[in-house]
PDB file of N, CA and C in Angstrom:
ATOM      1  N   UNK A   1      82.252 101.725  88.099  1.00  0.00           N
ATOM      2  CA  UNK A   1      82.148 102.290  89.420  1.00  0.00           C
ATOM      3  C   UNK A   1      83.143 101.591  90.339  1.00  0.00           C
ATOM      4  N   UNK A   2      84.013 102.447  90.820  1.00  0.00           N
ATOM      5  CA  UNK A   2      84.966 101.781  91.974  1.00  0.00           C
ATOM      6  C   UNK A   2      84.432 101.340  92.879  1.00  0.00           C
ATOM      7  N   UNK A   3      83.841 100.306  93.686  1.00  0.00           N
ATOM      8  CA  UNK A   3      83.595 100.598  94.820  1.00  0.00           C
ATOM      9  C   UNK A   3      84.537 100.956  96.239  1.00  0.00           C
ATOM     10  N   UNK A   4      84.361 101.358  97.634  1.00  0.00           N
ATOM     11  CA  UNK A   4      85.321 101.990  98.435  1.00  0.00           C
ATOM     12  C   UNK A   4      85.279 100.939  99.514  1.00  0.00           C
ATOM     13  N   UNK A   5      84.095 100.330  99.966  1.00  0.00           N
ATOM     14  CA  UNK A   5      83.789  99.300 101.161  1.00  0.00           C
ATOM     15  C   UNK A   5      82.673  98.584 100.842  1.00  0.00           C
ATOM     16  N   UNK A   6      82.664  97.793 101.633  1.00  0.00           N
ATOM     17  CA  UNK A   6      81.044  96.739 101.459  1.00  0.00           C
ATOM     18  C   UNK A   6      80.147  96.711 102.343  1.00  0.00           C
ATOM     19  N   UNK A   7      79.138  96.023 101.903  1.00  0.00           N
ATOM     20  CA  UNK A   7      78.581  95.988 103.146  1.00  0.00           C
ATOM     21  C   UNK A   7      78.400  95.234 104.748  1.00  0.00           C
ATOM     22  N   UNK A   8      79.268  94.288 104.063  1.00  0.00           N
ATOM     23  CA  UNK A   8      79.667  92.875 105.022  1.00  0.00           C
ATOM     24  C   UNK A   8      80.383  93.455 106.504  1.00  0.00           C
ATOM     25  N   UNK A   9      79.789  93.386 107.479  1.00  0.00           N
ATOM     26  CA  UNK A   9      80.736  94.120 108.418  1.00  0.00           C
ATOM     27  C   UNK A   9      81.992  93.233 108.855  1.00  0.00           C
ATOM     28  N   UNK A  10      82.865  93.626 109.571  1.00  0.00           N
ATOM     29  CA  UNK A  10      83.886  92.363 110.237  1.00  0.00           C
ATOM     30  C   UNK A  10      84.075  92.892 111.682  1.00  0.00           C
ATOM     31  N   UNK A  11      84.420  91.702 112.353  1.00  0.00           N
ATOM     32  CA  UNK A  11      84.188  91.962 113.844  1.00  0.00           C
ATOM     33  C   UNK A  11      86.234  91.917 114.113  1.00  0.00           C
ATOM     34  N   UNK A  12      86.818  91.415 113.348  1.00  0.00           N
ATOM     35  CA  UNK A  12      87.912  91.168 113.840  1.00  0.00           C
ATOM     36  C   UNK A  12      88.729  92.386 112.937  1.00  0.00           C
ATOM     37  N   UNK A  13      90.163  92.794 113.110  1.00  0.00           N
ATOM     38  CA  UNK A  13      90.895  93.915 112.161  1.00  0.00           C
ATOM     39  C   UNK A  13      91.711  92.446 111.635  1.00  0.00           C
ATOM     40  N   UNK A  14      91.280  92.304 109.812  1.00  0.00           N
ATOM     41  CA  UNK A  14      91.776  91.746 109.369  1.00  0.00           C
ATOM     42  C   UNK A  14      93.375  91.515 108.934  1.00  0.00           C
ATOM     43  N   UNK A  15      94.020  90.930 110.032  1.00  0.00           N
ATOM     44  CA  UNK A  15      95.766  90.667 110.223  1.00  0.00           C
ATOM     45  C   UNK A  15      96.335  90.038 109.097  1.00  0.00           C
ATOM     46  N   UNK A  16      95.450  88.596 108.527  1.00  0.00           N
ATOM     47  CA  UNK A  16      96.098  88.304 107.118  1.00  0.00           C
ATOM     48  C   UNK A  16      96.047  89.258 106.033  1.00  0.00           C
ATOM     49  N   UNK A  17      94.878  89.881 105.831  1.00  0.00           N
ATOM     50  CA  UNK A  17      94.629  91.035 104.668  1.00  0.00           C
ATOM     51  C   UNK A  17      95.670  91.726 104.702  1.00  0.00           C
ATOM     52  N   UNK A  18      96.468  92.999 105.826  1.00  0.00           N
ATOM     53  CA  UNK A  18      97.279  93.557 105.763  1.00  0.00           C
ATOM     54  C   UNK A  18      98.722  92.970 105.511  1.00  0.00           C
ATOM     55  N   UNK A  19      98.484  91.781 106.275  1.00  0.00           N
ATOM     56  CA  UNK A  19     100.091  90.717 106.100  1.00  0.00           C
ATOM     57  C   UNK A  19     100.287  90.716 104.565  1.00  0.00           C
ATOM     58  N   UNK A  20      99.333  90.352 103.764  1.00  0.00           N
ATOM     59  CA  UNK A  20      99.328  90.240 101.663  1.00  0.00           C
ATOM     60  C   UNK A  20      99.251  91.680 101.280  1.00  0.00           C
ATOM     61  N   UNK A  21      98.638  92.630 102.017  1.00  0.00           N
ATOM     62  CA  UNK A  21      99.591  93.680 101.274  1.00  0.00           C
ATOM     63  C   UNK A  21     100.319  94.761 101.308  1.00  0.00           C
ATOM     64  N   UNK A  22     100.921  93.831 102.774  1.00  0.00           N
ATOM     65  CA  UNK A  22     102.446  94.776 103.275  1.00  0.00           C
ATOM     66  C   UNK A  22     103.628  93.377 102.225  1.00  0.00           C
ATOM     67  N   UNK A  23     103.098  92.214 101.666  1.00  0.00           N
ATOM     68  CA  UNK A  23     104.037  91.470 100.983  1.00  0.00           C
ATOM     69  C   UNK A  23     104.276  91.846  99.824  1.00  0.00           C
ATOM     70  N   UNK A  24     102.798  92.505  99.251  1.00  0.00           N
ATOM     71  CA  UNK A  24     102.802  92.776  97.851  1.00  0.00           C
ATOM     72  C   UNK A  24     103.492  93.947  97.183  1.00  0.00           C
ATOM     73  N   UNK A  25     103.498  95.269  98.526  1.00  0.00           N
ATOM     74  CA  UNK A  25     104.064  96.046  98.869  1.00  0.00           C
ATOM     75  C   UNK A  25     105.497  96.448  98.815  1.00  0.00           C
ATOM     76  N   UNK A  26     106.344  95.119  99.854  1.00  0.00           N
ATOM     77  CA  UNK A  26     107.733  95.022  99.582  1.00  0.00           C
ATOM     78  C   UNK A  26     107.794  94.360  98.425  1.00  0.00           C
ATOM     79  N   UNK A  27     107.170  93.290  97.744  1.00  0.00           N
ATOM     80  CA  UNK A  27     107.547  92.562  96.921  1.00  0.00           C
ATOM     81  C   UNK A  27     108.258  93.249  95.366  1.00  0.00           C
ATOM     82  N   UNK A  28     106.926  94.224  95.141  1.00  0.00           N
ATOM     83  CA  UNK A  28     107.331  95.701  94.473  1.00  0.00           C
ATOM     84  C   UNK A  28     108.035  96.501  94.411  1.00  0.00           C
ATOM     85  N   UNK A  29     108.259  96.832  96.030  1.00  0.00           N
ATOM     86  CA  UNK A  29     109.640  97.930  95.902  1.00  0.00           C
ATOM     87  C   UNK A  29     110.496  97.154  95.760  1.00  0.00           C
ATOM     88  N   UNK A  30     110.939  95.749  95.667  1.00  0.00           N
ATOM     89  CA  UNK A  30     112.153  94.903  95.916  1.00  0.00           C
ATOM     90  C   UNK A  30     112.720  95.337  94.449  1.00  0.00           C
ATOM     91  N   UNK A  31     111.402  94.727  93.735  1.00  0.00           N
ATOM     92  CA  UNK A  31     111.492  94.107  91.923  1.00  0.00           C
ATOM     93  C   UNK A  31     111.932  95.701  91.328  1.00  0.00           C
ATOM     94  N   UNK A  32     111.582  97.041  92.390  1.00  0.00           N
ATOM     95  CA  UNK A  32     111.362  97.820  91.185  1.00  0.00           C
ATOM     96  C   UNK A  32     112.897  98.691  91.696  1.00  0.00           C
ATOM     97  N   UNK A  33     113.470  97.614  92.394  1.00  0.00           N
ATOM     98  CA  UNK A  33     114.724  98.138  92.717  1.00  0.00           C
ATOM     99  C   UNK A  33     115.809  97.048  92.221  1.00  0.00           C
ATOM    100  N   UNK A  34     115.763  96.053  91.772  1.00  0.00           N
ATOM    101  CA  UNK A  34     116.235  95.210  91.309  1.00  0.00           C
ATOM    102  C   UNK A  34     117.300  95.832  90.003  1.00  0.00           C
ATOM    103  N   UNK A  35     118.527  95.382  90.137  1.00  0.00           N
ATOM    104  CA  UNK A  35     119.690  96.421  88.948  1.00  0.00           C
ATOM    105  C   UNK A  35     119.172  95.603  87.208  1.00  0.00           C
ATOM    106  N   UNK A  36     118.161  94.419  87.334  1.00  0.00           N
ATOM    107  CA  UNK A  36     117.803  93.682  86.171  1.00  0.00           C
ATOM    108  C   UNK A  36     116.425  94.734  85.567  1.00  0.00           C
ATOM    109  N   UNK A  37     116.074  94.633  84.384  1.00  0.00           N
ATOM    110  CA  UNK A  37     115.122  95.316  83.615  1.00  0.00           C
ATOM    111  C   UNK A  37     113.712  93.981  83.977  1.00  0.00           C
ATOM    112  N   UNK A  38     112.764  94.917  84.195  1.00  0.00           N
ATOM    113  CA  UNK A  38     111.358  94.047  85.011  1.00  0.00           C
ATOM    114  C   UNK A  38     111.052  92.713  83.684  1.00  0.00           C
ATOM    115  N   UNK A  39     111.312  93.176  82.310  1.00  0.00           N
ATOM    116  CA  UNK A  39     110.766  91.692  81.578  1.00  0.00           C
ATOM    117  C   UNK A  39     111.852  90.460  82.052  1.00  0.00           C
ATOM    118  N   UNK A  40     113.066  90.612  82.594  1.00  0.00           N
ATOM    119  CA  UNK A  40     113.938  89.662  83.258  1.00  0.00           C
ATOM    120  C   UNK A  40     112.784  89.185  84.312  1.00  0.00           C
ATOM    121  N   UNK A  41     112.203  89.410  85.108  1.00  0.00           N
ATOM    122  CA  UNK A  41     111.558  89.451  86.408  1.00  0.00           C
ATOM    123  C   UNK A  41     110.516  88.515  85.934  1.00  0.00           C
ATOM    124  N   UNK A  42     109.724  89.047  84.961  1.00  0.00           N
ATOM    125  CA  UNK A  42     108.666  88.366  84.420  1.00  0.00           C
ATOM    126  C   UNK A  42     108.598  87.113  83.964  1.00  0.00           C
ATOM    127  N   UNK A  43     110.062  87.182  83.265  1.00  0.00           N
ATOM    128  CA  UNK A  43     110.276  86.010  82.546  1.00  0.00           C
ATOM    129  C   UNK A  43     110.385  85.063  83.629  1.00  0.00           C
ATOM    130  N   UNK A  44     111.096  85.023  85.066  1.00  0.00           N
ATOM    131  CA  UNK A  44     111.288  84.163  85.757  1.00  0.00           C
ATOM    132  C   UNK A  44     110.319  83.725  86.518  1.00  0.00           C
ATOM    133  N   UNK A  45     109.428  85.161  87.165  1.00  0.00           N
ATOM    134  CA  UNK A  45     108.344  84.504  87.947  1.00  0.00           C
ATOM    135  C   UNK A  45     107.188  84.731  87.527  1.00  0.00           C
ATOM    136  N   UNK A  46     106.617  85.155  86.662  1.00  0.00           N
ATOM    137  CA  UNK A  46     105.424  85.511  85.899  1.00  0.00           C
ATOM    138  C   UNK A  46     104.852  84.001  85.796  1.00  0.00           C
ATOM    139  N   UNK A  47     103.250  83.153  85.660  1.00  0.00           N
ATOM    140  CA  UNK A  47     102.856  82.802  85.379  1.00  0.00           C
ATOM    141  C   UNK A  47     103.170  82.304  83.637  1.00  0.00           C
ATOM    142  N   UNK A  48     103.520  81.641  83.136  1.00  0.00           N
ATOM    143  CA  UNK A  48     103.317  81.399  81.471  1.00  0.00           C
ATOM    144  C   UNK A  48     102.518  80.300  81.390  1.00  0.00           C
ATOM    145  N   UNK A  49     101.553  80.108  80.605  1.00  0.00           N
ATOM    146  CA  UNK A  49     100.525  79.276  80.534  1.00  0.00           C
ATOM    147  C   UNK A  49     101.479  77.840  79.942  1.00  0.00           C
ATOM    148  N   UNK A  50     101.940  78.299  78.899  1.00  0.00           N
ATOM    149  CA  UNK A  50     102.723  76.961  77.780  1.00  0.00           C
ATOM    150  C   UNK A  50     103.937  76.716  79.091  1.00  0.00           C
ATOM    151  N   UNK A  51     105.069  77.254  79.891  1.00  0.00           N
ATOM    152  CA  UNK A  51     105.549  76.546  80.581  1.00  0.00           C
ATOM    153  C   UNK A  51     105.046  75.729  81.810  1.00  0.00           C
ATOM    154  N   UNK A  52     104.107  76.116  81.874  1.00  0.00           N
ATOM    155  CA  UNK A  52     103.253  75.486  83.271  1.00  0.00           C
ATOM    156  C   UNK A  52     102.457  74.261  82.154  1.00  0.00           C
ATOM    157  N   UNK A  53     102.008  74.177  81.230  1.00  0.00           N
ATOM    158  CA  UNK A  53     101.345  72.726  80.258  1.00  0.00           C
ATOM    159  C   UNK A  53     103.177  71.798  80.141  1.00  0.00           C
ATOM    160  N   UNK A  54     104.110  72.620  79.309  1.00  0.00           N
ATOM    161  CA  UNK A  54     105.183  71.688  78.649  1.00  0.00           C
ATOM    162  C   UNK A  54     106.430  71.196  79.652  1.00  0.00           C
ATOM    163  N   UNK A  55     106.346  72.094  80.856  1.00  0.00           N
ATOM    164  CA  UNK A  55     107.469  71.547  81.890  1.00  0.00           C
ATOM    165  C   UNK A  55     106.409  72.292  83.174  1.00  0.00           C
ATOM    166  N   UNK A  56     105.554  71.681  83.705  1.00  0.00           N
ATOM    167  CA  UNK A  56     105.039  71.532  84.618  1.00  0.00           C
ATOM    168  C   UNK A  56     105.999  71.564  86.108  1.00  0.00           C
ATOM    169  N   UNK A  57     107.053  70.862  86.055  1.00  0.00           N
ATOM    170  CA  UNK A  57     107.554  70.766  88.007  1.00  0.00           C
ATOM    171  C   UNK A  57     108.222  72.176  87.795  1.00  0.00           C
ATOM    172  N   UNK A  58     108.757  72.421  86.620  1.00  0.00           N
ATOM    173  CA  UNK A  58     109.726  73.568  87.330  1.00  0.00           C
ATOM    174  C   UNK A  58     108.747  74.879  86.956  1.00  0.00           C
ATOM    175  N   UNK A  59     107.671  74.830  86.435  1.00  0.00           N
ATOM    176  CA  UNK A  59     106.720  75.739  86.766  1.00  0.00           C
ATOM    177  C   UNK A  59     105.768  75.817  87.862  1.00  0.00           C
ATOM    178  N   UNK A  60     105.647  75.277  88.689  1.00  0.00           N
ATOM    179  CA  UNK A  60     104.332  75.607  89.484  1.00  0.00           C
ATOM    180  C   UNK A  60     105.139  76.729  90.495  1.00  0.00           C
ATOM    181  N   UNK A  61     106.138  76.706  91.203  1.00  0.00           N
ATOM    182  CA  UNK A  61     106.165  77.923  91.813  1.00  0.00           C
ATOM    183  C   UNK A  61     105.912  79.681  90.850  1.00  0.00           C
ATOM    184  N   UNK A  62     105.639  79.389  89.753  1.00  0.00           N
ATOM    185  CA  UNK A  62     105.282  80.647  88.892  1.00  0.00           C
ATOM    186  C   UNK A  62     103.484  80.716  89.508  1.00  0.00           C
ATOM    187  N   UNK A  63     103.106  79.795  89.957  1.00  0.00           N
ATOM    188  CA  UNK A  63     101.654  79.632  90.035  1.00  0.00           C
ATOM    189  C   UNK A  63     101.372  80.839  91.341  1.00  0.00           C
ATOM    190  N   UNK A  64     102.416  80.826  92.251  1.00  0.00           N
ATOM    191  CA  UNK A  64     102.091  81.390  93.551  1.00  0.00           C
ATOM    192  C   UNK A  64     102.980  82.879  93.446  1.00  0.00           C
ATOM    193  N   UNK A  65     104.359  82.739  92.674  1.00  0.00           N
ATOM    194  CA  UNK A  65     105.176  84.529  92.669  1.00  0.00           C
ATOM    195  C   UNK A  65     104.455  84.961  92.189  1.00  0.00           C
ATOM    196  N   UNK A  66     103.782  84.627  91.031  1.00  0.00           N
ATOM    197  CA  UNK A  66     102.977  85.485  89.912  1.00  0.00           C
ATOM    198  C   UNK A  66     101.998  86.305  90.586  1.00  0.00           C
ATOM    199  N   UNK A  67     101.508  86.157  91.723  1.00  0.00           N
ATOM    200  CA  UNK A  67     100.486  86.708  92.290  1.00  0.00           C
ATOM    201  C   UNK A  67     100.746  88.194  92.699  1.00  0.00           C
ATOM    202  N   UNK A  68     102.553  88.028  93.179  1.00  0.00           N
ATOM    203  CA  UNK A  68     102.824  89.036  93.755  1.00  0.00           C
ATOM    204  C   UNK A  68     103.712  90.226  92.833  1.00  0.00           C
ATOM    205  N   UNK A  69     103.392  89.860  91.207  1.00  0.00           N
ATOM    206  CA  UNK A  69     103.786  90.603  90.389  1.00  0.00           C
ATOM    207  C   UNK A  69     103.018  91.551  89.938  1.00  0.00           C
ATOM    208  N   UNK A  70     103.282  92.725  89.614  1.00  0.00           N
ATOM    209  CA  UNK A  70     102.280  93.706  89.379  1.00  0.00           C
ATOM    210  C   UNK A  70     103.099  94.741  87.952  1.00  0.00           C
ATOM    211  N   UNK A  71     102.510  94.967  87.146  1.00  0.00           N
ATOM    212  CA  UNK A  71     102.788  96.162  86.171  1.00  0.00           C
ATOM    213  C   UNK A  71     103.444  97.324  86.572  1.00  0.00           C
ATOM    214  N   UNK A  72     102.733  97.899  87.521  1.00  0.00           N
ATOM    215  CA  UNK A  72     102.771  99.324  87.757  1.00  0.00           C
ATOM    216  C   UNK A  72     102.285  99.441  88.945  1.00  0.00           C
ATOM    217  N   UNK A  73     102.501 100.597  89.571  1.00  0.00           N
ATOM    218  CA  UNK A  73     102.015 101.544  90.784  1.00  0.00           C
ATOM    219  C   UNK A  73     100.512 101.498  90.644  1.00  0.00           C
ATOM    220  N   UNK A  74      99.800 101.879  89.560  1.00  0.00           N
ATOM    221  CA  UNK A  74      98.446 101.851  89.160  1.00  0.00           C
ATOM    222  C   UNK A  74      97.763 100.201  89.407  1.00  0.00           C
ATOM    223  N   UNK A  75      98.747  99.475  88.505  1.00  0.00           N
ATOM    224  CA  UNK A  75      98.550  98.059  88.997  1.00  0.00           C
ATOM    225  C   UNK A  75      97.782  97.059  90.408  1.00  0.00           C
ATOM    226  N   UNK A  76      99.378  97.842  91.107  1.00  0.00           N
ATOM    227  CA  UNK A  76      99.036  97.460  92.666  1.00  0.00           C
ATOM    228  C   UNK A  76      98.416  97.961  93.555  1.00  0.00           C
ATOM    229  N   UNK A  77      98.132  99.467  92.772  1.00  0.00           N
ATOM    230  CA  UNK A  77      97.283  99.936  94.120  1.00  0.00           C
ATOM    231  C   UNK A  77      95.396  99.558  93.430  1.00  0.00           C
ATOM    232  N   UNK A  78      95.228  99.538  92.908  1.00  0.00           N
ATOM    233  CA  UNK A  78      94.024  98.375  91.937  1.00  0.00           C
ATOM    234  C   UNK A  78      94.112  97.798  92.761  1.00  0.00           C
ATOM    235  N   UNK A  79      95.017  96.767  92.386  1.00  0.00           N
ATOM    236  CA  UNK A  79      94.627  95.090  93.686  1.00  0.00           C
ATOM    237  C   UNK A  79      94.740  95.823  95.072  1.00  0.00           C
ATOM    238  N   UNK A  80      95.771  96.194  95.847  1.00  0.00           N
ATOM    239  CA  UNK A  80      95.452  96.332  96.881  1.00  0.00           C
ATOM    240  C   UNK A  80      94.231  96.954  97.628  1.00  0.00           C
ATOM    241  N   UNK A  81      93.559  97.895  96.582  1.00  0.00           N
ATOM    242  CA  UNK A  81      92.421  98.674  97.339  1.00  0.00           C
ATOM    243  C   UNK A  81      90.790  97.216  97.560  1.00  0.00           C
ATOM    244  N   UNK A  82      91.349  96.526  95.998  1.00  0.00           N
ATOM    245  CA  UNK A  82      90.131  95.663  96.187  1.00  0.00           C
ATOM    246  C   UNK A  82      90.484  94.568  97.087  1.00  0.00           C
ATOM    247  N   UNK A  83      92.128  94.675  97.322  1.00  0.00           N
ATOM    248  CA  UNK A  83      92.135  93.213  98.751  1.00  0.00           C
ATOM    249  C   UNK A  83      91.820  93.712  99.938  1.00  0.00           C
ATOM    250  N   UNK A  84      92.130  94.832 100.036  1.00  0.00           N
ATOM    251  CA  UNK A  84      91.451  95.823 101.426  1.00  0.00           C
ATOM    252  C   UNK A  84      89.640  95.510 101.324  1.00  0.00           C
ATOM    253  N   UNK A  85      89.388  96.115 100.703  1.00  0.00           N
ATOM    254  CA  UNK A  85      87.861  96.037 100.360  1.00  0.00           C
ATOM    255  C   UNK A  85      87.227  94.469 100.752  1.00  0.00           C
ATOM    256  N   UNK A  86      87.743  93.729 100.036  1.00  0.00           N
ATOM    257  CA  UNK A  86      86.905  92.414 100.178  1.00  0.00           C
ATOM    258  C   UNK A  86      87.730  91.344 100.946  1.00  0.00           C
ATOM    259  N   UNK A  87      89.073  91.194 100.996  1.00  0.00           N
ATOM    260  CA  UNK A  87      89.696  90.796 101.527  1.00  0.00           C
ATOM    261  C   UNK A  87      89.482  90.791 103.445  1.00  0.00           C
ATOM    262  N   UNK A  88      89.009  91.229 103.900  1.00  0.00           N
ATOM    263  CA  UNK A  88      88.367  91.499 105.123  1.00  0.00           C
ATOM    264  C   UNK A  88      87.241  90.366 105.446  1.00  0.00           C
ATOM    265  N   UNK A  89      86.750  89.758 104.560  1.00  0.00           N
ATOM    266  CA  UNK A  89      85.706  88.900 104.702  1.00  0.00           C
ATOM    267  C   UNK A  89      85.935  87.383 105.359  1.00  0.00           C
TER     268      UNK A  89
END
């Protein structure tokens, strides 16, 4: 079951919520305009578990791009509907 809203009300119009996914937003059209093929993309900012254990410093910024990587259109609009949704809190 998808859900659409919650029940939690909010008194304020959540400004960071929209700020993450008007980022996640461009971040996407950037990558999916990029003249490189997306596993290039991945490879650089994707999360990898074994480079973040075997070379740790020059992995942790994968810890924070990775967030803003997404598969697909289907992908991001997934996360974005549930950062809308709960993200408000």
């Amino acid at each position: 079951m998808i859900s659409l809203k919650d029940e939690n009300p909010t008194k304020n119009f959540p400004v960071v919520t929209l700020l993450f996914l008007l980022l996640n937003l461009s971040v996407f059209v950037y990558g999916f305009n990029l003249p490189v093929h997306p596993s290039v993309l991945y490879a650089d900012y994707a999360l990898i578990p074994y480079q973040l254990v075997h070379s740790p410093v020059s992995a942790y910024p994968t810890v924070y791009t990775s967030m803003f990587l997404h598969a697909g259109i289907w992908h991001l609009g997934g996360n974005m509907l549930y950062l809308w949704i709960f993200g408000n809190n």
